[in-house]
N, C-alpha and C. Protein backbone atom coordinates (compact mmCIF):
# COMPACT_ATOMS: atom_id res chain seq x y z
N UNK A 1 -7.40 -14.79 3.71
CA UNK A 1 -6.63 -13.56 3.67
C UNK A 1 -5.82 -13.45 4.96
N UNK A 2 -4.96 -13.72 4.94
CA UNK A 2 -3.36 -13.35 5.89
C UNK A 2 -3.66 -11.54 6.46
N UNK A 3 -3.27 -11.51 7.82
CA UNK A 3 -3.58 -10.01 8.28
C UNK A 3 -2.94 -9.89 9.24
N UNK A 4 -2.48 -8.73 9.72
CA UNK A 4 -1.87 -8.16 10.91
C UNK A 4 -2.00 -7.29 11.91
N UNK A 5 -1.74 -6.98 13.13
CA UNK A 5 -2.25 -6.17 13.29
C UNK A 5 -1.51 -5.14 14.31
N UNK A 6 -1.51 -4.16 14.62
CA UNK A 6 -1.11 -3.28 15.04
C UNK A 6 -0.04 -2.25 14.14
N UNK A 7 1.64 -1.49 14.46
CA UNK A 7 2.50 -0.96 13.56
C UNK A 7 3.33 -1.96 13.67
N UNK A 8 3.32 -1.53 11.75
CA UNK A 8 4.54 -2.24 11.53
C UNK A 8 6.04 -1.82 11.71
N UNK A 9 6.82 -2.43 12.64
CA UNK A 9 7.66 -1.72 13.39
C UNK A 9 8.93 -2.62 13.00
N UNK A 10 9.28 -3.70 12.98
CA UNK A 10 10.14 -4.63 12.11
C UNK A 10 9.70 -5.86 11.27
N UNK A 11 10.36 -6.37 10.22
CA UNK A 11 10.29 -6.62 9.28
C UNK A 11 11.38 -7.91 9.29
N UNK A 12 11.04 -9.30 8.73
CA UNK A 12 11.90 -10.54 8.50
C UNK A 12 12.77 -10.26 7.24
N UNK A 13 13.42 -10.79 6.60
CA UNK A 13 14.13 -10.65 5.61
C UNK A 13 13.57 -10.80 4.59
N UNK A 14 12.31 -12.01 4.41
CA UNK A 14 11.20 -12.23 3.54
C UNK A 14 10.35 -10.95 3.63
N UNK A 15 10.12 -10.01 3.96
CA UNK A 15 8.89 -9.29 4.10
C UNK A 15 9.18 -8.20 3.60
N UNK A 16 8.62 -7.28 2.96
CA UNK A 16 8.52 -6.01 2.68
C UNK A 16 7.15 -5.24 2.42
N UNK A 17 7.70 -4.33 2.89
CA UNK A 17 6.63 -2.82 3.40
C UNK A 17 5.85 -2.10 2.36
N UNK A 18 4.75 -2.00 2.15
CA UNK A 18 3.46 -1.61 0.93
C UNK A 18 3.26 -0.80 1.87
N UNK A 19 3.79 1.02 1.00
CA UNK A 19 3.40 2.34 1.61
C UNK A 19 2.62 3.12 0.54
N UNK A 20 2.18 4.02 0.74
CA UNK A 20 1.78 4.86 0.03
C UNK A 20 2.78 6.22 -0.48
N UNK A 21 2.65 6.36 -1.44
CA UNK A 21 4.39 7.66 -1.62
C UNK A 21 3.68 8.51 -2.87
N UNK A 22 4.97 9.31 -3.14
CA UNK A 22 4.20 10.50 -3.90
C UNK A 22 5.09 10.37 -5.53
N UNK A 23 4.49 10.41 -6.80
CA UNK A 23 5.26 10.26 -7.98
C UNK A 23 6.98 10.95 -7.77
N UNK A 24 7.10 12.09 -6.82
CA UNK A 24 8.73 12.48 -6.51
C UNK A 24 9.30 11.41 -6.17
N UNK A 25 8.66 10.45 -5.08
CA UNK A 25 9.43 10.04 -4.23
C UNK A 25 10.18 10.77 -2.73
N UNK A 26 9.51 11.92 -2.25
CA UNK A 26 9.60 12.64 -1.16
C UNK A 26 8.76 12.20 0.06
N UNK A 27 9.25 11.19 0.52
CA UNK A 27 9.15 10.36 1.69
C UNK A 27 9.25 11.37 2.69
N UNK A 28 8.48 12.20 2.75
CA UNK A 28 8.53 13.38 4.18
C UNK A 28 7.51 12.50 5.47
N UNK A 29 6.60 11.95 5.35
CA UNK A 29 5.81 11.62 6.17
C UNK A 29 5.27 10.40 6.17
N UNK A 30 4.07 10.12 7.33
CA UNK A 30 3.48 8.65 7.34
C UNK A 30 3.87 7.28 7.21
N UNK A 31 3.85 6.77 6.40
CA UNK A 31 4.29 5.34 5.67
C UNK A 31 5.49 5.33 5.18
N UNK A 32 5.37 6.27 4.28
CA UNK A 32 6.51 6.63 3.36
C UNK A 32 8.17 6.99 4.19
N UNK A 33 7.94 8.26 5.11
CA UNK A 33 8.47 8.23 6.12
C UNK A 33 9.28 7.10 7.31
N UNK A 34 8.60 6.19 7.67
CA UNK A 34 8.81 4.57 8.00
C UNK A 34 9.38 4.28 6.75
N UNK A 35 8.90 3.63 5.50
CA UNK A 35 9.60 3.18 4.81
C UNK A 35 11.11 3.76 4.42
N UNK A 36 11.16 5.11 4.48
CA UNK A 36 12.98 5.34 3.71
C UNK A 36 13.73 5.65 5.11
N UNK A 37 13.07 5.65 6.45
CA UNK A 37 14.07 5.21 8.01
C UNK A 37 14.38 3.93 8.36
N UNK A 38 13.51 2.79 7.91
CA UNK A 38 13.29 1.46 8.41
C UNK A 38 13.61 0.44 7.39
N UNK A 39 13.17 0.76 6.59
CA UNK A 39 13.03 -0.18 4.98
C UNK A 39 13.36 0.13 3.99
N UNK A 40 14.27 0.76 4.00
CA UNK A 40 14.97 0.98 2.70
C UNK A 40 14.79 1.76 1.28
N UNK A 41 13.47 2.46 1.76
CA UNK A 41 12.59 3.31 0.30
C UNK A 41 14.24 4.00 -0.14
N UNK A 42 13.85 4.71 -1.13
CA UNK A 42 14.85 5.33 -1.55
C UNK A 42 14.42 6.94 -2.17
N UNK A 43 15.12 7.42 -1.40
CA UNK A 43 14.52 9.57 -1.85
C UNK A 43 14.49 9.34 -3.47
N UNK A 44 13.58 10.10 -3.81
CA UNK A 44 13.29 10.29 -5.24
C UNK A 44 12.59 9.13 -6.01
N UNK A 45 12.34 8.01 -5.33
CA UNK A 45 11.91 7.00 -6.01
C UNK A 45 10.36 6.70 -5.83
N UNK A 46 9.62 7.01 -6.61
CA UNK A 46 8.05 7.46 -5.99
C UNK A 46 7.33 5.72 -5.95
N UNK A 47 7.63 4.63 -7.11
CA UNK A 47 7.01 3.96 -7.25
C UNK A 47 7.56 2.26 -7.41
N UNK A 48 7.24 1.14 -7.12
CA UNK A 48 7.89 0.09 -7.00
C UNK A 48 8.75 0.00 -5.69
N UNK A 49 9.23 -1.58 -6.08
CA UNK A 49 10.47 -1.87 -5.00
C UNK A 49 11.43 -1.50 -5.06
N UNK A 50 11.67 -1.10 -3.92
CA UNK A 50 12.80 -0.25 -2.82
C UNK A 50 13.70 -0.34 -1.48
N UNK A 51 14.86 -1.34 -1.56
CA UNK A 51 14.87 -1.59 -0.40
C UNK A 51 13.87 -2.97 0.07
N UNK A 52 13.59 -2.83 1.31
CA UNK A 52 12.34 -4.03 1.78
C UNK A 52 11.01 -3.19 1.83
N UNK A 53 11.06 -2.42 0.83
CA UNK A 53 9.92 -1.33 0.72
C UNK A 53 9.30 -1.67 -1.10
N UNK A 54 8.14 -1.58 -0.73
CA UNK A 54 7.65 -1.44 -2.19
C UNK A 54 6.38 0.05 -2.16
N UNK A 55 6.49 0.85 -3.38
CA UNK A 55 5.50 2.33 -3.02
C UNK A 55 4.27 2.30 -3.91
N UNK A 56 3.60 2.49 -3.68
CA UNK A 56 2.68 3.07 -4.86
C UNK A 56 2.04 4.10 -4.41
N UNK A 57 2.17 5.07 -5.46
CA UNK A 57 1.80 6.53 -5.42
C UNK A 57 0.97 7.21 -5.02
N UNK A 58 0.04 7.50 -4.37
CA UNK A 58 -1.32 7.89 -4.25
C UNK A 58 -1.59 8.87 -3.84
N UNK A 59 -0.37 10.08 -4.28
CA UNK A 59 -0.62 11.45 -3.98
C UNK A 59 0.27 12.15 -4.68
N UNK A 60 0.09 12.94 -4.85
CA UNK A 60 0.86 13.98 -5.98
C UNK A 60 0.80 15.24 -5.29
N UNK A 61 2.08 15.56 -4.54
CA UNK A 61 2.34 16.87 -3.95
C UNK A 61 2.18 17.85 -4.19
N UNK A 62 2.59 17.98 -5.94
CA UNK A 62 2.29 19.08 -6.63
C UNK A 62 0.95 19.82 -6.63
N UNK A 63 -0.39 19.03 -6.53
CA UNK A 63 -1.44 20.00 -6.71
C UNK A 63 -1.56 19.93 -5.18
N UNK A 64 -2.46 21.13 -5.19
CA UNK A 64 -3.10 21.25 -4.12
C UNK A 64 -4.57 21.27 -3.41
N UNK A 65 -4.89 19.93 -4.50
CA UNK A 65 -6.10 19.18 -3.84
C UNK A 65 -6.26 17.73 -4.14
N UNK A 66 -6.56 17.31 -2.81
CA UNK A 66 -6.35 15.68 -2.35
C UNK A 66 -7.38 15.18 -2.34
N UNK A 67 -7.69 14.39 -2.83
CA UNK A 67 -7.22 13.13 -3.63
C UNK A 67 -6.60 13.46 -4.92
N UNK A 68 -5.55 13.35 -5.22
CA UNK A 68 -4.76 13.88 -6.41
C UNK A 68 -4.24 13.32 -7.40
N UNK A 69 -4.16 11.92 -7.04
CA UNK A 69 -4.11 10.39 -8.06
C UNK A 69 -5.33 10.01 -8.21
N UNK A 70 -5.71 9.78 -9.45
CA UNK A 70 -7.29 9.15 -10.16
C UNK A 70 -7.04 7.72 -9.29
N UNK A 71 -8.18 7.58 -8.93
CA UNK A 71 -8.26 5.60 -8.38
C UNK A 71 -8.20 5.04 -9.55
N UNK A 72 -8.18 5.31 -10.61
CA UNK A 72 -8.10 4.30 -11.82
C UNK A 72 -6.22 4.03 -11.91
N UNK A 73 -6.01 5.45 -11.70
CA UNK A 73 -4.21 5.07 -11.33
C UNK A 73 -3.69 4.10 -10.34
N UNK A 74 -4.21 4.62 -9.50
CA UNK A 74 -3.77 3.43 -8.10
C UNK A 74 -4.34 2.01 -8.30
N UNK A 75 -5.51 1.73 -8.73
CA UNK A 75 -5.93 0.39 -9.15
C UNK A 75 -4.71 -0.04 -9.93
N UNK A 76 -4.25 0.73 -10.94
CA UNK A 76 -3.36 0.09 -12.36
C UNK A 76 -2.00 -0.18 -11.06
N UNK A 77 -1.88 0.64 -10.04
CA UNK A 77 -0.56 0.31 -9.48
C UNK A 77 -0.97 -1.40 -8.78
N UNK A 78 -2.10 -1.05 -7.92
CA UNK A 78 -2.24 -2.01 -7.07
C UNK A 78 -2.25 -3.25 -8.07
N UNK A 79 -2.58 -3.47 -9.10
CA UNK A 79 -2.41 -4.76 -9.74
C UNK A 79 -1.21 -5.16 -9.99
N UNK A 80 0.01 -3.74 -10.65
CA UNK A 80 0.97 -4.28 -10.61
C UNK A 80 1.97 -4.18 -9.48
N UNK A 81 1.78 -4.68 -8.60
CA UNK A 81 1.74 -4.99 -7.02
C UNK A 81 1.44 -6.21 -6.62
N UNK A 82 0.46 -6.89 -7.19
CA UNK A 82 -0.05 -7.94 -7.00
C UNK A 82 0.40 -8.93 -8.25
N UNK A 83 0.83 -8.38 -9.54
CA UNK A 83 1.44 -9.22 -9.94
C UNK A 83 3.19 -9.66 -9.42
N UNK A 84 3.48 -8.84 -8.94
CA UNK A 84 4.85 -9.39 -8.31
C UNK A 84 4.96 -9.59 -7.06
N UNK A 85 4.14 -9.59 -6.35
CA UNK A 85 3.57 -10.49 -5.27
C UNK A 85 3.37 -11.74 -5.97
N UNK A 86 2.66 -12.29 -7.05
CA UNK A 86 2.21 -13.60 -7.11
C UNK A 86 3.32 -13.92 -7.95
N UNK A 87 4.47 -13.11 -8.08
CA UNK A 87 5.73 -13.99 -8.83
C UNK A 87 6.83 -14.06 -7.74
N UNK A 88 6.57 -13.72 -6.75
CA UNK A 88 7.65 -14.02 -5.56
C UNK A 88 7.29 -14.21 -4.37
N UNK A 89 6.41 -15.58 -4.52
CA UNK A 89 5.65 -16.17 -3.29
C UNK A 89 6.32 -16.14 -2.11
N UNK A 90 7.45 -16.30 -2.06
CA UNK A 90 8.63 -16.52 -1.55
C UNK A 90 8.72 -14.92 -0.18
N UNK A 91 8.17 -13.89 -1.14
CA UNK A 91 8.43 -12.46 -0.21
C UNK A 91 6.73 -12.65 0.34
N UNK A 92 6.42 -11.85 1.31
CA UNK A 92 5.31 -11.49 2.50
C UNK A 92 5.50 -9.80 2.38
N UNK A 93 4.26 -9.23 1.62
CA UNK A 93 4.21 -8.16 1.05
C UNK A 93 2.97 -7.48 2.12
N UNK A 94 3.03 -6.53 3.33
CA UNK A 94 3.00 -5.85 4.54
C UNK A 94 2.15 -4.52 3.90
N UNK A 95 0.51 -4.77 3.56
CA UNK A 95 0.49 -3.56 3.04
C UNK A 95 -0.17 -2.45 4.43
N UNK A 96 0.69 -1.39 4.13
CA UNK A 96 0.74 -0.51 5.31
C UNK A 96 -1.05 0.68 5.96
N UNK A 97 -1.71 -0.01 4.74
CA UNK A 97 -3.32 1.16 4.90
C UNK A 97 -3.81 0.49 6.04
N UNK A 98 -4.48 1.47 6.83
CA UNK A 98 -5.24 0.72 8.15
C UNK A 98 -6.88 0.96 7.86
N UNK A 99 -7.68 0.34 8.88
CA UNK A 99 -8.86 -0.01 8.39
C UNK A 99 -9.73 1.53 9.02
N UNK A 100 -8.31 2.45 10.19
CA UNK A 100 -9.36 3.28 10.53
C UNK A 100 -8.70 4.27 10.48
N UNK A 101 -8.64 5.15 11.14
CA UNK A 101 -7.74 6.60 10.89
C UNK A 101 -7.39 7.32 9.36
N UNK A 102 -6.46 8.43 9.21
CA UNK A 102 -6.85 9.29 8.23
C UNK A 102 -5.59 8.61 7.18
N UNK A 103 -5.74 8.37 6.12
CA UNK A 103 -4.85 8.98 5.19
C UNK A 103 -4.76 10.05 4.72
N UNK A 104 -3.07 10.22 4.38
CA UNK A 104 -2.68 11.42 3.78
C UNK A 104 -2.99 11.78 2.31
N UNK A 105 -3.57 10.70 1.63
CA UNK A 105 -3.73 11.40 0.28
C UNK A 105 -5.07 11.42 -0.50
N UNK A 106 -5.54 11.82 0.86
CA UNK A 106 -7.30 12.27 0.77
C UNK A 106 -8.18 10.88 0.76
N UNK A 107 -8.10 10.16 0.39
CA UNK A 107 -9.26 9.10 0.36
C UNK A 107 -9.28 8.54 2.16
N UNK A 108 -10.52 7.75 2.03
CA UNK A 108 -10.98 7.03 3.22
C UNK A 108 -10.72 5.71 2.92
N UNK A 109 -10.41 5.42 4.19
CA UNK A 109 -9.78 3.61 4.34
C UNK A 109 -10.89 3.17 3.36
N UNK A 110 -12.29 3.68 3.27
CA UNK A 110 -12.75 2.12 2.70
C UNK A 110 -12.68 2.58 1.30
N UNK A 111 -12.47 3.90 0.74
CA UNK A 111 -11.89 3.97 -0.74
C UNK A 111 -10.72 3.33 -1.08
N UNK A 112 -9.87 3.07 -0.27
CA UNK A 112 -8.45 2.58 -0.75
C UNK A 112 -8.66 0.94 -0.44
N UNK A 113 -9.61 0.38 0.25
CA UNK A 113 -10.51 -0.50 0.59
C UNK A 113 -10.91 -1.13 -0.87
N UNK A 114 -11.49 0.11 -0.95
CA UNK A 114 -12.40 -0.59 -2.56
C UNK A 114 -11.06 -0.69 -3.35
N UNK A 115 -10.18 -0.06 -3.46
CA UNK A 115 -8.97 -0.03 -4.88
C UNK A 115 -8.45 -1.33 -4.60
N UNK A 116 -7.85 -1.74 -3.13
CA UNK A 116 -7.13 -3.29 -2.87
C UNK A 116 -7.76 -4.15 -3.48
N UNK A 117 -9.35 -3.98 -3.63
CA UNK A 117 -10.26 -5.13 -3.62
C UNK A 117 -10.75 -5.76 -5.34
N UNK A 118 -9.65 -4.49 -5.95
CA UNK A 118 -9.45 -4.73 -7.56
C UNK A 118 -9.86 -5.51 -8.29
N UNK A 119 -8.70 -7.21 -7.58
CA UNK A 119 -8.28 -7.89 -8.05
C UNK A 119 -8.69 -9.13 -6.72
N UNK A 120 -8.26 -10.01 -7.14
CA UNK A 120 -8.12 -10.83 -5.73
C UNK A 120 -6.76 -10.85 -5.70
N UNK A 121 -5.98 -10.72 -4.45
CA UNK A 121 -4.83 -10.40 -3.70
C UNK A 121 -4.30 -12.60 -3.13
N UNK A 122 -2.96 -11.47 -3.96
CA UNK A 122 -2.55 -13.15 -4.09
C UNK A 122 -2.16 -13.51 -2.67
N UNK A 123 -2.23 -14.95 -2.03
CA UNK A 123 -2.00 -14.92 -0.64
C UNK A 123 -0.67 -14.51 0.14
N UNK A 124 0.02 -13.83 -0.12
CA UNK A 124 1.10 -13.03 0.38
C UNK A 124 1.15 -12.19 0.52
N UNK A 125 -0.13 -11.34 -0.05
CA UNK A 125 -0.22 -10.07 0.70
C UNK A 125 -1.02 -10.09 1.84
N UNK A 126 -0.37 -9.08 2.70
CA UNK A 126 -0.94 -9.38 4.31
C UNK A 126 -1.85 -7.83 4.69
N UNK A 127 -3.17 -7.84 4.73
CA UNK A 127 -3.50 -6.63 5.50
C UNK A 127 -4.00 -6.46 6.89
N UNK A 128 -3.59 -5.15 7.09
CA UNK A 128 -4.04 -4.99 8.86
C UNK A 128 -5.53 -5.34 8.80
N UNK A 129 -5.94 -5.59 10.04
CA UNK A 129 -6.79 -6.74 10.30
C UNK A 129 -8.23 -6.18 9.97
N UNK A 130 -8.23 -4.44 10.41
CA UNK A 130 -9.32 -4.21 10.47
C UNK A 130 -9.23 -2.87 8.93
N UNK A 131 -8.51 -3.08 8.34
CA UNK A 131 -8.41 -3.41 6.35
C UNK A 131 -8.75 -3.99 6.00
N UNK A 132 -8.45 -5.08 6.39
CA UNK A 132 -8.72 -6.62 5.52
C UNK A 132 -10.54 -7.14 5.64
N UNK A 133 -11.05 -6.44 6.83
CA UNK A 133 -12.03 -6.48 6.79
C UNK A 133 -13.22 -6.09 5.54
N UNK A 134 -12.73 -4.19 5.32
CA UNK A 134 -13.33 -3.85 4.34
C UNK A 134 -12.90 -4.03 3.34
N UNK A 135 -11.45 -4.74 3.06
CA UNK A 135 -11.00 -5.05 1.37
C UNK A 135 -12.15 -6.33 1.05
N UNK A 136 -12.32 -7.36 1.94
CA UNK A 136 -13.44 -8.36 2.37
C UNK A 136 -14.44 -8.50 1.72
N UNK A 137 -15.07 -7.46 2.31
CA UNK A 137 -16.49 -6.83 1.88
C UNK A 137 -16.47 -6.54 0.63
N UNK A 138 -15.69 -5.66 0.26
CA UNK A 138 -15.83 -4.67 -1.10
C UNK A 138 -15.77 -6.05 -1.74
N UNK A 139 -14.42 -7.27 -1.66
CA UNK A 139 -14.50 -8.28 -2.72
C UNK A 139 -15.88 -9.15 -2.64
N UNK A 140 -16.64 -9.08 -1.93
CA UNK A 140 -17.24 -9.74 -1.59
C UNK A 140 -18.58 -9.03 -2.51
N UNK A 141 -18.71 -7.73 -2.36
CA UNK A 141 -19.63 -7.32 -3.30
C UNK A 141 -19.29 -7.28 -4.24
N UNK A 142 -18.15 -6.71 -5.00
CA UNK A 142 -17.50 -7.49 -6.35
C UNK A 142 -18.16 -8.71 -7.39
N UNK A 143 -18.16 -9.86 -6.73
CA UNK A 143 -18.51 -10.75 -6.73
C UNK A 143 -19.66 -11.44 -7.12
């Protein structure tokens, strides 16, 4: 498993940015935020590639209680994520969850931990280091 570590702050021409975003596509903050200043997301576009940005959804603004996307949703994204990762070996797919601090759309690193850990992650996707740890594990109990 390929990993990185610290912010992702620029980006090669091969590479693009795995944020977390909201079904609007209202890139107000976090990841999402980075992605439509840096990488190209695009306002209104909640899901897929964007720019050197790719989103998947994992919050829904509208209600007002978080966690607000079923993990059975975000699993269905994260696979298809990983299938076009493994059809464009060619791109280095930067996914933006870290292994410690808060996300914004209620879950804990090692819930979004367990959702990465789906599937096995084709080798082009790259996670921060101390992610990749617990995506690791979780595949590892999987298993």
């Amino acid at each position: 498993m390929k990993t990185y570590s610290g912010n992702i702050t620029y980006l090669k021409e091969n590479q693009i940015f795995v944020f977390g975003s909201n079904p609007k596509g209202i890139h107000g903050a976090g990841s999402a935020l980075i992605a439509l200043k840096k990488f190209g997301a695009k306002y209104g576009q909640g899901y897929g590639l964007q720019g050197r940005s790719y989103a998947v959804a994992t919050k829904d603004l509208s209600k007002n209680i978080h966690p607000s996307i079923s993990k059975e949703e975000i699993i269905r994204q994260i696979r298809t994520l990983y299938s076009a990762a493994a059809i464009t070996p060619e791109f280095e797919y930067f996914i933006a969850y870290r292994g410690n601090g808060k996300n914004l759309n209620g879950y804990t690193a090692q819930e979004m931990a367990e959702m990465f850990a789906c599937a096995q992650a084709p080798e082009n996707i790259i996670f921060e280091d101390v992610f990749a740890k617990l995506v690791q594990k979780e595949t590892a109990d999987v298993a």
